[in-house]
Protein backbone atom coordinates (compact mmCIF):
# COMPACT_ATOMS: atom_id res chain seq x y z
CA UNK A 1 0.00 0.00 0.00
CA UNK A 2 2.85 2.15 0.52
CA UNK A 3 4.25 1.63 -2.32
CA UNK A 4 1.54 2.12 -4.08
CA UNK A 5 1.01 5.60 -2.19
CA UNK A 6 4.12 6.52 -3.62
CA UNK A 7 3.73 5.74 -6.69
CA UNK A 8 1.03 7.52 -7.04
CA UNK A 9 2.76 10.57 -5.89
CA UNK A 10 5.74 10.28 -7.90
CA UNK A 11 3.54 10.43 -11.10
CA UNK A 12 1.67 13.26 -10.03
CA UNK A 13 4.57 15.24 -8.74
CA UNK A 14 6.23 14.34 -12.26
CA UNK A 15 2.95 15.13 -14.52
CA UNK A 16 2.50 18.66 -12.77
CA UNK A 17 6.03 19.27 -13.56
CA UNK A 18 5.66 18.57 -17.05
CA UNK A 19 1.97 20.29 -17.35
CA UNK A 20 4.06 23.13 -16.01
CA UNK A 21 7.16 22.93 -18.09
CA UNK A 22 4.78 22.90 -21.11
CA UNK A 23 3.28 26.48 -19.93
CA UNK A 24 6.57 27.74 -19.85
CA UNK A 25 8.04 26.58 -22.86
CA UNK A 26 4.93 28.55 -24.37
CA UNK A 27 5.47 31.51 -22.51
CA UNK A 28 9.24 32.05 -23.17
CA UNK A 29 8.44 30.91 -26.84
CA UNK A 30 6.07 33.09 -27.51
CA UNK A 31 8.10 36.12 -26.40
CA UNK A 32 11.27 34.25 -28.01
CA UNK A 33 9.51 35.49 -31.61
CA UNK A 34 7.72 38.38 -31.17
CA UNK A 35 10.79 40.27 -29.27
CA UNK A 36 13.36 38.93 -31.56
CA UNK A 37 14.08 39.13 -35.39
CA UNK A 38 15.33 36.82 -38.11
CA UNK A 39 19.05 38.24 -39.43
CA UNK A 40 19.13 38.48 -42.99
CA UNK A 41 22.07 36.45 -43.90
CA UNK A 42 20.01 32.97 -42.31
CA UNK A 43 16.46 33.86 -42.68
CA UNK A 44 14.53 30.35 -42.03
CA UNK A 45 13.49 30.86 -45.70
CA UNK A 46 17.43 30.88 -46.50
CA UNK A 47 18.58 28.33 -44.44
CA UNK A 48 15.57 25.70 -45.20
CA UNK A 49 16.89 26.17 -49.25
CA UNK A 50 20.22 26.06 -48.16
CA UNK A 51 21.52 29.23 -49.36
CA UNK A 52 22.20 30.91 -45.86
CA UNK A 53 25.63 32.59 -45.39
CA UNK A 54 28.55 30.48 -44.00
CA UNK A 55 28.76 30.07 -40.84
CA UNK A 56 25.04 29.90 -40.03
CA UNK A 57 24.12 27.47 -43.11
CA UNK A 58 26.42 24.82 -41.04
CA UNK A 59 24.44 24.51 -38.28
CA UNK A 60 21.81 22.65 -40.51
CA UNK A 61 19.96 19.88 -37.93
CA UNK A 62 16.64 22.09 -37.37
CA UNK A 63 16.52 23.26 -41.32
CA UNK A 64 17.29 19.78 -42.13
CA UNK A 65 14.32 18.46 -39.83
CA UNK A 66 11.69 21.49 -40.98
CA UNK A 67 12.79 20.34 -44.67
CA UNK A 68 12.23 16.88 -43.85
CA UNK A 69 9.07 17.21 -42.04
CA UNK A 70 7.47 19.64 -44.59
CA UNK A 71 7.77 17.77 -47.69
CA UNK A 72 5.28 14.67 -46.00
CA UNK A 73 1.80 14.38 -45.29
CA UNK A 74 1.87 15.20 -41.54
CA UNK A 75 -0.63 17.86 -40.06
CA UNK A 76 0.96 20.65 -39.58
CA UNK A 77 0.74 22.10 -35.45
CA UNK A 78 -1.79 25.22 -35.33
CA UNK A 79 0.76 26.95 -33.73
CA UNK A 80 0.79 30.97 -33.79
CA UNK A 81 2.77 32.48 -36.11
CA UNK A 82 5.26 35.52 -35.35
CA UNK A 83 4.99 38.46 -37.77
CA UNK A 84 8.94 38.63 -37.79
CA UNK A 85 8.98 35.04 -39.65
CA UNK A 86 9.24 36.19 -43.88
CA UNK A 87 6.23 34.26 -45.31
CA UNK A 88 5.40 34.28 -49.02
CA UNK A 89 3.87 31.49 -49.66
CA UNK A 90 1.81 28.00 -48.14
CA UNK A 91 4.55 26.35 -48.07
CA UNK A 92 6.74 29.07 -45.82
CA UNK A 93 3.64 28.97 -43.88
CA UNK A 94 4.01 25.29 -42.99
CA UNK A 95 7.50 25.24 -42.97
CA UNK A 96 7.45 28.63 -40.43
CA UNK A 97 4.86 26.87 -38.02
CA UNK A 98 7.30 23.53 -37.58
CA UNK A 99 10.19 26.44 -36.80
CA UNK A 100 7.97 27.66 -33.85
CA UNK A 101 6.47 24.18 -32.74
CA UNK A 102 10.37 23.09 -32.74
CA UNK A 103 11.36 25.69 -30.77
CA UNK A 104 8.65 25.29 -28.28
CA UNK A 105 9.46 21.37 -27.95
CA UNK A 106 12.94 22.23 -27.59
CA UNK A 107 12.37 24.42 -24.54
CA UNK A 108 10.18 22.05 -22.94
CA UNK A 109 12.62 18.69 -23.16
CA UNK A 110 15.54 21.44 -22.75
CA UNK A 111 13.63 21.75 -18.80
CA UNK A 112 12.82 17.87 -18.88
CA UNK A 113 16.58 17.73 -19.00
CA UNK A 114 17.85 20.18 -16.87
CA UNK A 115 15.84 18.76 -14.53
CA UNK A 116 17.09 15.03 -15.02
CA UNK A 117 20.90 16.29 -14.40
CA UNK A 118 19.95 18.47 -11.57
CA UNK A 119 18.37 15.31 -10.04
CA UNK A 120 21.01 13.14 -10.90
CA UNK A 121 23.18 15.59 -8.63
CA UNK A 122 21.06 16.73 -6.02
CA UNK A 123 19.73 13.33 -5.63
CA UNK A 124 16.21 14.74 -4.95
CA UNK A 125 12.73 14.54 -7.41
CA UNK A 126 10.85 17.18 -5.31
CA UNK A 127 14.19 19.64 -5.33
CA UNK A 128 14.91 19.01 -9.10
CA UNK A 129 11.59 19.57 -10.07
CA UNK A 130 11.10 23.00 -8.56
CA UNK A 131 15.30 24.47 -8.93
CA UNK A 132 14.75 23.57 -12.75
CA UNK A 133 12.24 26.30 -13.15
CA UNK A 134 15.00 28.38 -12.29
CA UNK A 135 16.11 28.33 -15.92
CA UNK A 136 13.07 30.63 -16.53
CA UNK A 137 14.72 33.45 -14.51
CA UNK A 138 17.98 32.93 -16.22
CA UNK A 139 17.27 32.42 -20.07
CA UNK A 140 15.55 35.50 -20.87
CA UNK A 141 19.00 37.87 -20.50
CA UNK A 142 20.24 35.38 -22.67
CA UNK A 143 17.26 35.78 -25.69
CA UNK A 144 14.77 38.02 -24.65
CA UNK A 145 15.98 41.41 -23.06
CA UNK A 146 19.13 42.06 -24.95
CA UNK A 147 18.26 44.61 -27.04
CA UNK A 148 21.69 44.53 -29.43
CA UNK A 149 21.62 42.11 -32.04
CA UNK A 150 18.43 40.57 -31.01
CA UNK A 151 18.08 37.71 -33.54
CA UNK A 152 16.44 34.89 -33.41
CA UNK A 153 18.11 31.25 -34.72
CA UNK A 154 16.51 28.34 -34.86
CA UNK A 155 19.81 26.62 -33.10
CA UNK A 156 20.22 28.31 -30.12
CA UNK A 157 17.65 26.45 -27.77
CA UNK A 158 18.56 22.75 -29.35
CA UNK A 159 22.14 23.67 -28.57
CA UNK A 160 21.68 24.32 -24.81
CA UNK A 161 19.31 21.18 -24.99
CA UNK A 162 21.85 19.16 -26.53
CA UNK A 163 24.27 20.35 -24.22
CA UNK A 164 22.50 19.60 -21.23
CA UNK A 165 22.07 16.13 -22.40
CA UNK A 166 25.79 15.74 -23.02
CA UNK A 167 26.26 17.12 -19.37
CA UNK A 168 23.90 14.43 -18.16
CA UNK A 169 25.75 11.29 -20.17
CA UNK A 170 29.34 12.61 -19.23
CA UNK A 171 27.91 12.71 -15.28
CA UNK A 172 26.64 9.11 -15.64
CA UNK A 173 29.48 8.20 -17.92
CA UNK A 174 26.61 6.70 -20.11
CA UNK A 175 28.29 6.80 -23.32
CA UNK A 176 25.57 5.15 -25.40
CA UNK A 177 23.69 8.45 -24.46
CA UNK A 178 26.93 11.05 -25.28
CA UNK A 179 27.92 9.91 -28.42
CA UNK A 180 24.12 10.21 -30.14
CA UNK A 181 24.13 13.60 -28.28
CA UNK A 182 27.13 14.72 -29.65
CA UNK A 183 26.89 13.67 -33.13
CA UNK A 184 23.26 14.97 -33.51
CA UNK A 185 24.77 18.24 -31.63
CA UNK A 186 27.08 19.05 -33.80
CA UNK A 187 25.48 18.94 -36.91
CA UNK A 188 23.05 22.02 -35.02
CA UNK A 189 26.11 23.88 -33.89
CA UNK A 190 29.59 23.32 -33.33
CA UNK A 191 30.02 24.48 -29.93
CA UNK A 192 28.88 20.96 -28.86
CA UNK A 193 33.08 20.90 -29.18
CA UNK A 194 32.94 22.05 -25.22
CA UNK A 195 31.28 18.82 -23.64
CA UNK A 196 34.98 17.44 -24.73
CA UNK A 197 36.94 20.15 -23.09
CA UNK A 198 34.77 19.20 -19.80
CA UNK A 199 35.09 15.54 -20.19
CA UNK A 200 38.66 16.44 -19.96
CA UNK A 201 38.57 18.34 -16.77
CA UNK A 202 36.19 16.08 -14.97
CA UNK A 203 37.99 12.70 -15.48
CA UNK A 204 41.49 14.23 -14.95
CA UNK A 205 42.68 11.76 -12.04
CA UNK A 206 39.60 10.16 -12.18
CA UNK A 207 40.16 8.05 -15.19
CA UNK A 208 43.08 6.19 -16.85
CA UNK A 209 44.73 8.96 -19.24
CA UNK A 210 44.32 5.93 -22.20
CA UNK A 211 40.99 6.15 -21.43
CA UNK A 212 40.40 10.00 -21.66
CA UNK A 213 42.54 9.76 -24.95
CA UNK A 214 40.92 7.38 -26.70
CA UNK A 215 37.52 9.37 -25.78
CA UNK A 216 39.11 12.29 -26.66
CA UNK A 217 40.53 11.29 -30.22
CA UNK A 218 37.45 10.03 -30.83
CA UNK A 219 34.78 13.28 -30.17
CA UNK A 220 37.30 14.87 -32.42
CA UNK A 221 37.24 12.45 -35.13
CA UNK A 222 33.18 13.14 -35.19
CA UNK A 223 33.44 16.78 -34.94
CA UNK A 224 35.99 17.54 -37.56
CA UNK A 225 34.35 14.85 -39.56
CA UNK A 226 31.51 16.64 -39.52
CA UNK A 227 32.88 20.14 -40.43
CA UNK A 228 34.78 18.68 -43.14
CA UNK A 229 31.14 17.58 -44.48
CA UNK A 230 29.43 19.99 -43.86
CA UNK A 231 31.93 22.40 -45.30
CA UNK A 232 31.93 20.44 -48.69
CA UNK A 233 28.34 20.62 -48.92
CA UNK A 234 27.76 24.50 -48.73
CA UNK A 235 31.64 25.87 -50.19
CA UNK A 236 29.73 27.49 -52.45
CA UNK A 237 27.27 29.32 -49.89
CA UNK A 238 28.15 32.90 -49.07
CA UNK A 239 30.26 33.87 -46.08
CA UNK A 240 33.54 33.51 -44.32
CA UNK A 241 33.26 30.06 -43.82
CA UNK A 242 33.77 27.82 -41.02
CA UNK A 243 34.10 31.10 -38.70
CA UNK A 244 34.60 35.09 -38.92
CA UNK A 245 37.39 36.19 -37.50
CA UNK A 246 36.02 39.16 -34.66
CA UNK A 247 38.93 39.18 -32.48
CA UNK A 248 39.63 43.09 -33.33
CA UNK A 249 35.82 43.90 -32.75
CA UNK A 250 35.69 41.86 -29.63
CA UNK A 251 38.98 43.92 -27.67
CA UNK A 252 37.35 47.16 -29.03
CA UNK A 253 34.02 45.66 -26.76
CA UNK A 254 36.10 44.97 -23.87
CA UNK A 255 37.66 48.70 -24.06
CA UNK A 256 34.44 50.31 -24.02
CA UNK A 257 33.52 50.46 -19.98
CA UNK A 258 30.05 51.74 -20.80
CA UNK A 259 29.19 48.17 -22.15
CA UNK A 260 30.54 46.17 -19.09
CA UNK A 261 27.03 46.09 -17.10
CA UNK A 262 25.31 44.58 -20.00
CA UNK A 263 27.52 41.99 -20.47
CA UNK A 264 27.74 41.44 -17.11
CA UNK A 265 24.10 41.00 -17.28
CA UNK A 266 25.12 37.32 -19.02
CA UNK A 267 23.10 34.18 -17.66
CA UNK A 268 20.82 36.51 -15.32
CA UNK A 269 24.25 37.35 -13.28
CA UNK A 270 24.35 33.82 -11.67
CA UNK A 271 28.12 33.64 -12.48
CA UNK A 272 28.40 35.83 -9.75
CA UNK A 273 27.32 33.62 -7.09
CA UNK A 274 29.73 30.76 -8.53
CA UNK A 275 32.85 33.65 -9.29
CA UNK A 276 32.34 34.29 -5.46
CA UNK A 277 30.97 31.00 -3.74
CA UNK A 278 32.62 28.25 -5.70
CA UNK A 279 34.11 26.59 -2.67
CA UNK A 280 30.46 25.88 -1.58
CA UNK A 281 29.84 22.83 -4.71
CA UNK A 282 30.67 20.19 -3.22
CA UNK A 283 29.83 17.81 -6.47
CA UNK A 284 33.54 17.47 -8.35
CA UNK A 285 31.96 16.84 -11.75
CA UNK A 286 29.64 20.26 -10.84
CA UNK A 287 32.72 22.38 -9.83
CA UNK A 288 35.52 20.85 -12.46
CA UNK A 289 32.64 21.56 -14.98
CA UNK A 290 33.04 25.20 -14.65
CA UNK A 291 36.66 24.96 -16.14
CA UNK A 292 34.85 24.70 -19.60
CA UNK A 293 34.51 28.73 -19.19
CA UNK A 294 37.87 29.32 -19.80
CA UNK A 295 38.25 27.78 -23.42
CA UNK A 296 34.80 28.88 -24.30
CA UNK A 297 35.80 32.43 -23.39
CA UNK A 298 38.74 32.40 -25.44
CA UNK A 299 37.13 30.75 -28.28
CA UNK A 300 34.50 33.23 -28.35
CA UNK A 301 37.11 36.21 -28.30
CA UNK A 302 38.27 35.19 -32.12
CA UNK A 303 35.14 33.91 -33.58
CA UNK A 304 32.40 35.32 -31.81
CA UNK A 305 30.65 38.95 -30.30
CA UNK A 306 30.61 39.01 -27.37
CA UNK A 307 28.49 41.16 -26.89
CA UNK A 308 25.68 38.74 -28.65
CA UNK A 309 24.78 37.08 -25.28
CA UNK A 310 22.76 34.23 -26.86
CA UNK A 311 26.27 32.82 -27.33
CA UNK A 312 26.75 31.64 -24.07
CA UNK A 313 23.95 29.21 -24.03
CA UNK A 314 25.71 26.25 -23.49
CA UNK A 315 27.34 27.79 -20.20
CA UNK A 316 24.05 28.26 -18.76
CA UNK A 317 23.53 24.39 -17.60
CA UNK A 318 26.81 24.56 -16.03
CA UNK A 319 27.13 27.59 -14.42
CA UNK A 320 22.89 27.49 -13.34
CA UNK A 321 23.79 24.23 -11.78
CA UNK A 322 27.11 25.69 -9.83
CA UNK A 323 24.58 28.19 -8.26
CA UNK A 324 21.86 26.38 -7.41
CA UNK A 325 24.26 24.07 -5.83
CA UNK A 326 25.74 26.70 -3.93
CA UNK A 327 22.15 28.44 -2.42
CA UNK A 328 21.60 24.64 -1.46
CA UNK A 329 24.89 24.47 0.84
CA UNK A 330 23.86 28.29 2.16
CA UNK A 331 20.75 27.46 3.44
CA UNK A 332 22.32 24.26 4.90
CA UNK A 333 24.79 26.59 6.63
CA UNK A 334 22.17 28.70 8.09
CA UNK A 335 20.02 25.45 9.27
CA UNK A 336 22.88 24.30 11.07
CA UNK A 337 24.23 27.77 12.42
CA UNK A 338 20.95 28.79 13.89
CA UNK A 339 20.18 28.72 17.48
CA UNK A 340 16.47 26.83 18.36
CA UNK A 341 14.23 29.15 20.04
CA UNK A 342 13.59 27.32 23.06
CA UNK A 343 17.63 26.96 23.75
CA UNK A 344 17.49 30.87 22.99
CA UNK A 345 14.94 31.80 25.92
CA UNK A 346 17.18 29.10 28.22
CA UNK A 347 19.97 31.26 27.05
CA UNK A 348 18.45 34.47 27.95
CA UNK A 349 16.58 33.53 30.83
């Protein structure tokens, strides 16, 4: 009976989640469109023909499914439609409703799986369930309120999904999950790349270093692979091609003091609470994790703007995670430092 009780509750507490995760996929889809705009080098028009400008034409998974899905007899979702999406004819019309009902199932598993790695850390359903929201507070600095640059592609959610998912396997060390996750991943953007750089500093004395190797060689072996294809297949795209150089633009950023508080702005300022409070995570793979910021910084510096803060998506798992993590151990510290009020009145009296 018990068990049953439980049961009971555990499918409740997870279909309320879900019934709630679905709201809020809507919610931060919905303002995803109407406060952002396509950029004109990879409208979804351009990119679902394949005639996007190089870089963005690489990242091809989502135009690849819409152009899949599209040309068979499947019902279309009556979702709404953005007046920012270009649509000419019925056939942009179906195509631009699988964008948006793509992008709205991609924010919804993206909290299914936050919410499976938090509670394969924190060890608790109830905890998981309710710190996941917390992505809520944190994404829209990321893709709603910047008001520089604020375009819309149909990568940028998948990526932090796929990411997350990668973040999950390398915590389990379920490879049979990672290696799906990162092949699929890179084909929607190569910053997928990272999850190796954090494999690396996670297993580092944890692992035999023939073992990290061989993991190693191989996640590169897919990922250049890939670029290599996909580089063949659109050479004759517009563009810089597999990257444009912004190295110049991005010092010029940094020397510009004005700017600071915006980009400090990046991942709803949780960074803070991790920059100052790191000592708090007590989970290795959570704390090595944060390492990845380092290479993704630099990376960033010479072939992206910084100042485009939807480019940090990826870090937003990681460093969302740290804090949370961290406000845990807090309020542990203040549970165990307070004084019981009936030991307080002894005291006094």
């Amino acid at each position: 009976m018990a068990q049953t009780t439980m049961t009971r509750k555990r499918i409740f507490s997870t279909g309320a989640f879900l019934l709630m995760a679905a709201f809020a996929a809507y919610f931060f889809t919905e303002f995803r469109f109407y406060l952002n705009e396509e950029y004109s080098r990879a409208t979804v028009s351009s990119l679902v023909q394949q005639t996007a400008d190089r870089p963005f034409q690489y990242r091809i998974l989502i135009p690849w499914i819409v152009r899949t899905l599209s040309g068979l007899p499947l019902p279309v979702p009556p979702v709404h439609l953005p007046p920012q999406l270009w649509i000419t004819n019925a056939v942009a019309i179906e195509q631009a409703r699988l964008f948006v009902f793509l992008e709205l199932g991609s924010t919804f598993a993206l909290l299914v799986a936050f919410r499976a790695y938090l509670k394969a850390v924190v060890k608790s359903e109830t905890l998981s369930s309710i710190m996941a929201f917390a992505l809520m507070l944190v994404l829209p600095f990321n893709y709603l309120l910047p008001r520089t640059a604020p375009f819309w592609y149909p990568s940028d959610i998948p990526a932090i999904l796929f990411f997350t998912l990668g973040l999950l396997a390398l915590y389990k060390r379920n490879w049979f999950l990672f290696y799906p996750v990162y092949f699929f991943g890179a084909f929607n953007r190569e910053t997928i790349c990272f999850l190796t750089f954090i494999y690396i500093f996670t297993a580092y004395r944890q692992e035999k270093i023939a073992r990290i190797l061989i993991h190693v060689a191989l996640q590169f072996v897919i990922w250049i692979s890939i670029k290599y294809i996909l580089h063949l297949m659109f050479s004759g795209n517009p563009g810089e091609g597999l990257f444009e150089p912004q190295f110049g633009a991005n010092i010029q950023f940094l020397l510009t003091p004005k700017r600071w508080p915006f980009f400090l702005s990046n991942m709803g300022f949780c960074w803070l609470l991790v920059v100052t409070r790191w000592r708090y995570i007590q989970d290795t793979f959570a704390r090595r994790s944060l390492l990845v910021s380092i290479p993704f910084l630099i990376g960033m510096c010479i072939v992206g703007d910084l100042w485009e803060l939807r480019i940090y998506g990826e870090l937003i798992p990681v460093f969302l995670l740290g804090s949370l993590l961290i406000l845990i151990e807090l309020v542990k510290d203040k549970d165990q430092t307070a004084v019981p009020f009936s030991s307080s009145r002894e005291a006094i009296q």
